[in-house]
Protein backbone atom coordinates (compact mmCIF):
# COMPACT_ATOMS: atom_id res chain seq x y z
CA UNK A 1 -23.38 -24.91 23.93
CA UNK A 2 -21.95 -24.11 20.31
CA UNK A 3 -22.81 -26.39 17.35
CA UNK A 4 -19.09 -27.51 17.43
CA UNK A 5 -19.48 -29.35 20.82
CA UNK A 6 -22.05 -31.92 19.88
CA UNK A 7 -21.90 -31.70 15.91
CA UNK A 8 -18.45 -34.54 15.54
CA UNK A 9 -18.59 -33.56 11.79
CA UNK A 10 -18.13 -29.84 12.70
CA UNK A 11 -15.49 -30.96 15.31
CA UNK A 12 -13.56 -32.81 12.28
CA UNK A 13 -13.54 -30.11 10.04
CA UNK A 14 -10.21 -28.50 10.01
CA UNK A 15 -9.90 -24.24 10.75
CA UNK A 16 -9.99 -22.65 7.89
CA UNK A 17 -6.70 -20.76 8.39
CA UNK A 18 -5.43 -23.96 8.97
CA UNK A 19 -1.53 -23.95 7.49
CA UNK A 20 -2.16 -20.60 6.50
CA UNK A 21 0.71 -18.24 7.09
CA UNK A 22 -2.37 -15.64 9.49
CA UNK A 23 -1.89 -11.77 10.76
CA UNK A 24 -0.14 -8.77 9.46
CA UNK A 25 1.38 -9.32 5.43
CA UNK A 26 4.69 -7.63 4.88
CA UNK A 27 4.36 -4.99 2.71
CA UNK A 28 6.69 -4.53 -0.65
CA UNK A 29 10.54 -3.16 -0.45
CA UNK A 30 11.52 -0.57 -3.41
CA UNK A 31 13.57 -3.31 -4.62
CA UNK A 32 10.80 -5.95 -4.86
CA UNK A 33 8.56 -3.25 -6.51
CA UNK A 34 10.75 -3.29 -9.91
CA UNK A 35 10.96 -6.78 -9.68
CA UNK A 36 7.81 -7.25 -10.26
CA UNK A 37 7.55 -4.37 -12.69
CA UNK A 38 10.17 -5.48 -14.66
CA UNK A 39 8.37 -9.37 -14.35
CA UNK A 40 5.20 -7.98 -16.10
CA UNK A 41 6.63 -6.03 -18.57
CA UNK A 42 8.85 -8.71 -20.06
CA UNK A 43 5.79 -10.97 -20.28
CA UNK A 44 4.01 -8.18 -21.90
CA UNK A 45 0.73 -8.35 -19.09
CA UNK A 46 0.26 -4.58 -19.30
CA UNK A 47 -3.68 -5.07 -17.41
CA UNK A 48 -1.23 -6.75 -14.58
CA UNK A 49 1.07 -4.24 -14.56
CA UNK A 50 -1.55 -1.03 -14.29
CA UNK A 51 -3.03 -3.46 -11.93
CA UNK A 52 -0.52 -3.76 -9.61
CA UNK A 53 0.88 -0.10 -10.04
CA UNK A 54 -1.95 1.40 -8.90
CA UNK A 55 -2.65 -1.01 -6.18
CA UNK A 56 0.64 0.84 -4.73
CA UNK A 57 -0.32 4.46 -5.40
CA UNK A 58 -3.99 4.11 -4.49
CA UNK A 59 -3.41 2.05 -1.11
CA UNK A 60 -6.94 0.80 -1.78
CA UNK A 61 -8.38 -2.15 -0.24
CA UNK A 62 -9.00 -4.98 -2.22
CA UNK A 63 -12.70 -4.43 -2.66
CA UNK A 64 -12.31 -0.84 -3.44
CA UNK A 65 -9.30 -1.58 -6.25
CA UNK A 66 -11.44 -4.12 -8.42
CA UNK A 67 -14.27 -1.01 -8.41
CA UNK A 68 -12.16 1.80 -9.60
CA UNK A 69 -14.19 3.08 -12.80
CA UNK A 70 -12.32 4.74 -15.96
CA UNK A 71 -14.11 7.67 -14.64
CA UNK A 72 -12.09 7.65 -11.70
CA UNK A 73 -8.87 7.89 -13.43
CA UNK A 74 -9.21 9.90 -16.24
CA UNK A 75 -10.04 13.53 -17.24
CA UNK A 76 -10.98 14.21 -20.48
CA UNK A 77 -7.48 12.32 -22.47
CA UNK A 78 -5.31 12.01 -19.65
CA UNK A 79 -5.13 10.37 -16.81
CA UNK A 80 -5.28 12.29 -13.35
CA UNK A 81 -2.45 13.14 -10.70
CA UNK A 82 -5.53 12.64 -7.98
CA UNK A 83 -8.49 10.82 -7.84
CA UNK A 84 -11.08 10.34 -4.84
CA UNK A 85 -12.96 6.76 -4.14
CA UNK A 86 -15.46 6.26 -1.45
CA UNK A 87 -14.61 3.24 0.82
CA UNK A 88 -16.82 0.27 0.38
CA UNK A 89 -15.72 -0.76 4.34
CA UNK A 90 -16.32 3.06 5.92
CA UNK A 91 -18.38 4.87 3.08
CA UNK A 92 -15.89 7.82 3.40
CA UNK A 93 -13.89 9.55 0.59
CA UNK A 94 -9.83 8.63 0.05
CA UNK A 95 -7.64 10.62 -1.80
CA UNK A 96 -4.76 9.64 -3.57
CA UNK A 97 -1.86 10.44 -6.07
CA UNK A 98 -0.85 8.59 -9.40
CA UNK A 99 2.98 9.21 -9.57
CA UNK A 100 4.41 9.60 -13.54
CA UNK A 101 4.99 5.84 -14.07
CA UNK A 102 1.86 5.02 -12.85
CA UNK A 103 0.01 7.52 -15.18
CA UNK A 104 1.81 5.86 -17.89
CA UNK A 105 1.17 1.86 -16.87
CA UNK A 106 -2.59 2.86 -16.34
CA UNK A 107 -2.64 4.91 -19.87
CA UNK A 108 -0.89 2.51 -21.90
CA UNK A 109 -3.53 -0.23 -20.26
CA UNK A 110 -6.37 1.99 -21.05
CA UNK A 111 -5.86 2.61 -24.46
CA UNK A 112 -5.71 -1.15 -24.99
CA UNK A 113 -9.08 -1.68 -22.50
CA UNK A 114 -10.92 1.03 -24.37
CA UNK A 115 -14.65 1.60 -22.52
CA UNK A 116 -16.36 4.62 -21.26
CA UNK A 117 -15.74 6.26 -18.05
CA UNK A 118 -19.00 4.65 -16.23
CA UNK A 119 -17.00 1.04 -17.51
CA UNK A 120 -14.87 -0.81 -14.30
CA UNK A 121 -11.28 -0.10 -15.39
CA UNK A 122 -10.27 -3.80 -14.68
CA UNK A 123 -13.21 -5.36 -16.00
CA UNK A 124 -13.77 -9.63 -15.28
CA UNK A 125 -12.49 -11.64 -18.42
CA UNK A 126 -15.67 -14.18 -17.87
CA UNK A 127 -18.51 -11.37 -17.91
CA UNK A 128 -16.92 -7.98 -19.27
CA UNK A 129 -19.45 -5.47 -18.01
CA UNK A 130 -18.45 -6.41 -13.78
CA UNK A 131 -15.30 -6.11 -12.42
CA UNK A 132 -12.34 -8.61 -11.37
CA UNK A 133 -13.08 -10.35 -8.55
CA UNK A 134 -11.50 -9.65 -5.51
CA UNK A 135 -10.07 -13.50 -5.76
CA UNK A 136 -9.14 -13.03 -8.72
CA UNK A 137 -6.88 -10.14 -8.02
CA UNK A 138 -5.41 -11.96 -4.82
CA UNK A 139 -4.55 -15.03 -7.18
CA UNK A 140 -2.69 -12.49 -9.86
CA UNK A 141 -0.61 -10.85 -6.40
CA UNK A 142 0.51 -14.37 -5.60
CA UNK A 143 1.67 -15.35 -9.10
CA UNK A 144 3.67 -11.92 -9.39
CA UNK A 145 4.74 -12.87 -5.69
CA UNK A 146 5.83 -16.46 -6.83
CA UNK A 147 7.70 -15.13 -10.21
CA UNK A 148 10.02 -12.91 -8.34
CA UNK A 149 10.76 -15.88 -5.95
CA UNK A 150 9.00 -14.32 -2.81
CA UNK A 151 7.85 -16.59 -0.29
CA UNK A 152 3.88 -16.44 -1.01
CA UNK A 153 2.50 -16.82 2.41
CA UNK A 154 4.32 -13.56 3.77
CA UNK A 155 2.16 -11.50 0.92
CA UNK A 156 -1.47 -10.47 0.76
CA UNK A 157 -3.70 -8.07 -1.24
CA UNK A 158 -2.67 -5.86 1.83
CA UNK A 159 0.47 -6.03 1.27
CA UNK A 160 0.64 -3.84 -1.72
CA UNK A 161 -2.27 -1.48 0.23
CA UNK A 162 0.57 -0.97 2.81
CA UNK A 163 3.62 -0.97 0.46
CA UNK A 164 3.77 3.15 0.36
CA UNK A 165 2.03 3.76 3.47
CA UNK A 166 5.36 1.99 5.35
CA UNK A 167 7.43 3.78 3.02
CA UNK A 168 5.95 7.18 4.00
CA UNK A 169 5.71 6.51 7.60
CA UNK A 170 9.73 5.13 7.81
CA UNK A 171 10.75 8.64 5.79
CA UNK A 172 8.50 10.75 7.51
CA UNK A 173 7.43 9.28 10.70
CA UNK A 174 4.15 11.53 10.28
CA UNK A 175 1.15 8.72 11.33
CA UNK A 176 -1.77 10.99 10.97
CA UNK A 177 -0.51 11.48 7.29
CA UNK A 178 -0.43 7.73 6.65
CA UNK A 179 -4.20 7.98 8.29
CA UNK A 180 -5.06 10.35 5.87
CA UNK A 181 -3.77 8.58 3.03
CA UNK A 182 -5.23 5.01 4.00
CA UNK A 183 -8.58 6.75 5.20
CA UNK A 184 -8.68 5.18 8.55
CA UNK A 185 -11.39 6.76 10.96
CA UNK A 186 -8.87 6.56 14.21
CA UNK A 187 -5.03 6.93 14.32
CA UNK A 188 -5.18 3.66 16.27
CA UNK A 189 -6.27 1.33 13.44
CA UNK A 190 -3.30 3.21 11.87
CA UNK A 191 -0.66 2.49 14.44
CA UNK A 192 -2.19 -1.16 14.50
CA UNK A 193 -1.79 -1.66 10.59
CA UNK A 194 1.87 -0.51 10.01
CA UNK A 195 2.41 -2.74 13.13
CA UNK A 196 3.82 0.79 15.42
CA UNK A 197 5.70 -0.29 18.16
CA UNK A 198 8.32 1.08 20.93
CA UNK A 199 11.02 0.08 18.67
CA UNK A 200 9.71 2.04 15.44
CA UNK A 201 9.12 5.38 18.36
CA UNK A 202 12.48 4.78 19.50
CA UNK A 203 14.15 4.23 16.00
CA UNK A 204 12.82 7.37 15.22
CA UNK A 205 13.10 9.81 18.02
CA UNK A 206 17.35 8.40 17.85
CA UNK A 207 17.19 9.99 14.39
CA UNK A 208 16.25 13.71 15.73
CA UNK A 209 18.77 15.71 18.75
CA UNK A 210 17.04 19.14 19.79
CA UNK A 211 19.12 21.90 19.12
CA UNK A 212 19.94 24.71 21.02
CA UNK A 213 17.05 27.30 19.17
CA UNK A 214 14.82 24.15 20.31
CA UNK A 215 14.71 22.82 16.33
CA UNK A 216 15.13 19.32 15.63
CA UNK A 217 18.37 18.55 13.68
CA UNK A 218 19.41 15.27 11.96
CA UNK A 219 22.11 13.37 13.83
CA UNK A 220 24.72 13.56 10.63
CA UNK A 221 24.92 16.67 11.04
CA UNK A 222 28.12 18.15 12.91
CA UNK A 223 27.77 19.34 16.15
CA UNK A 224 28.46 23.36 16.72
CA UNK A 225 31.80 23.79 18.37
CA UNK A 226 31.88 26.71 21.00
CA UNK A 227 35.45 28.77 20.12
CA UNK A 228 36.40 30.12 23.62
CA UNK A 229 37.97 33.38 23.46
CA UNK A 230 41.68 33.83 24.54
CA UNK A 231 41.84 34.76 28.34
CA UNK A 232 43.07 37.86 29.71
CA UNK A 233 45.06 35.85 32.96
CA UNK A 234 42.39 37.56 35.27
């Protein structure tokens, strides 16, 4: 018997997910994305923007984001293209890119942060020498979130950790790529987080016809037409 079934305080005490929008958090549209850019810029956060810029590129976990070191970004004055961070959840490596605009949101935050490279590149405003929480950083997502006039609930800290990943996958359909890039250990958990299903297999296999050499050719493009030579009445 569980402590629940005799304990009538613990049978009082409501879930805690309890009107709490619970499962898979939609991730960010392009569209959204410079929303919230444009959001933090005009209200001059430039942490918040670096922030939530590389949240997109890295497609870090939480736990792992709020860890990243100066060191981790930077090579000698400028800031890398790649950087590598081992997993707090899995202990292995991820790789991933900082596109131009992201390189310049994280430089123009740096330069304002100052630090060394063994210093946490989003340090905590109460005690300087940790990092931001990871509560912290889900209560920043949710007032970006609430600015742009998103519904809140529908949005997580994985939402921006899935944000590029979906984007990849719906250009590219390539799954063990996104695996790659979100450094799961089985293409399952992969199919599982982007929330795969027969529709999204379907979707994509309409977009490809085989051709005749056995290549795969978009559907907008036109069909070959067979010219039939003029017959000789035989």
């Amino acid at each position: 018997m569980s402590h629940s079934q005799y304990d009538p305080a613990l049978q009082s005490r409501p879930a805690w997910n309890a009107g709490r929008s619970v499962g898979i958090k939609r991730p960010l549209t392009q569209k959204q994305i410079w929303a919230i850019r444009f959001f933090l810029d005009r209200e001059g956060r430039v942490r918040d923007r670096a922030l939530f810029d590389l949240a997109i590129d890295s497609k870090l976990r939480g736990c792992d984001l709020v860890k990243v070191k100066i060191g981790d970004l930077v090579s000698g004055v400028n800031v890398r293209t790649r950087s590598i961070v081992v997993q707090q959840k899995t202990g292995r490596p991820v790789q991933f890119e900082l596109t131009s605009d992201v390189r310049g949101s994280l430089l123009a935050w740096l330069e304002c942060r100052g630090g060394s490279i063994q210093d946490f590149a989003f340090p905590s405003r109460a005690n300087p020498a940790e990092h931001l929480s990871v509560r912290q950083y889900a209560r920043l997502l949710h007032e970006w979130i609430d600015a742009v006039g998103l519904p809140s609930a529908e949005y997580g800290t994985h939402s921006l950790r899935r944000t590029k990943a979906a984007m990849i996958y719906r250009a590219t359909g390539n799954l063990r790529a996104i695996q790659i890039l979100l450094g799961h250990s089985k293409i399952e958990n992969t199919v599982r987080y982007l929330g795969v299903d027969v529709e999204d297999a379907l979707l994509l296999a309409e977009r490809t016809e085989i051709g005749a050499q056995g290549g795969a050719v978009p559907f907008d493009v036109p069909p070959f037409r067979f010219r039939c030579a003029p017959t000789s009445g035989r």
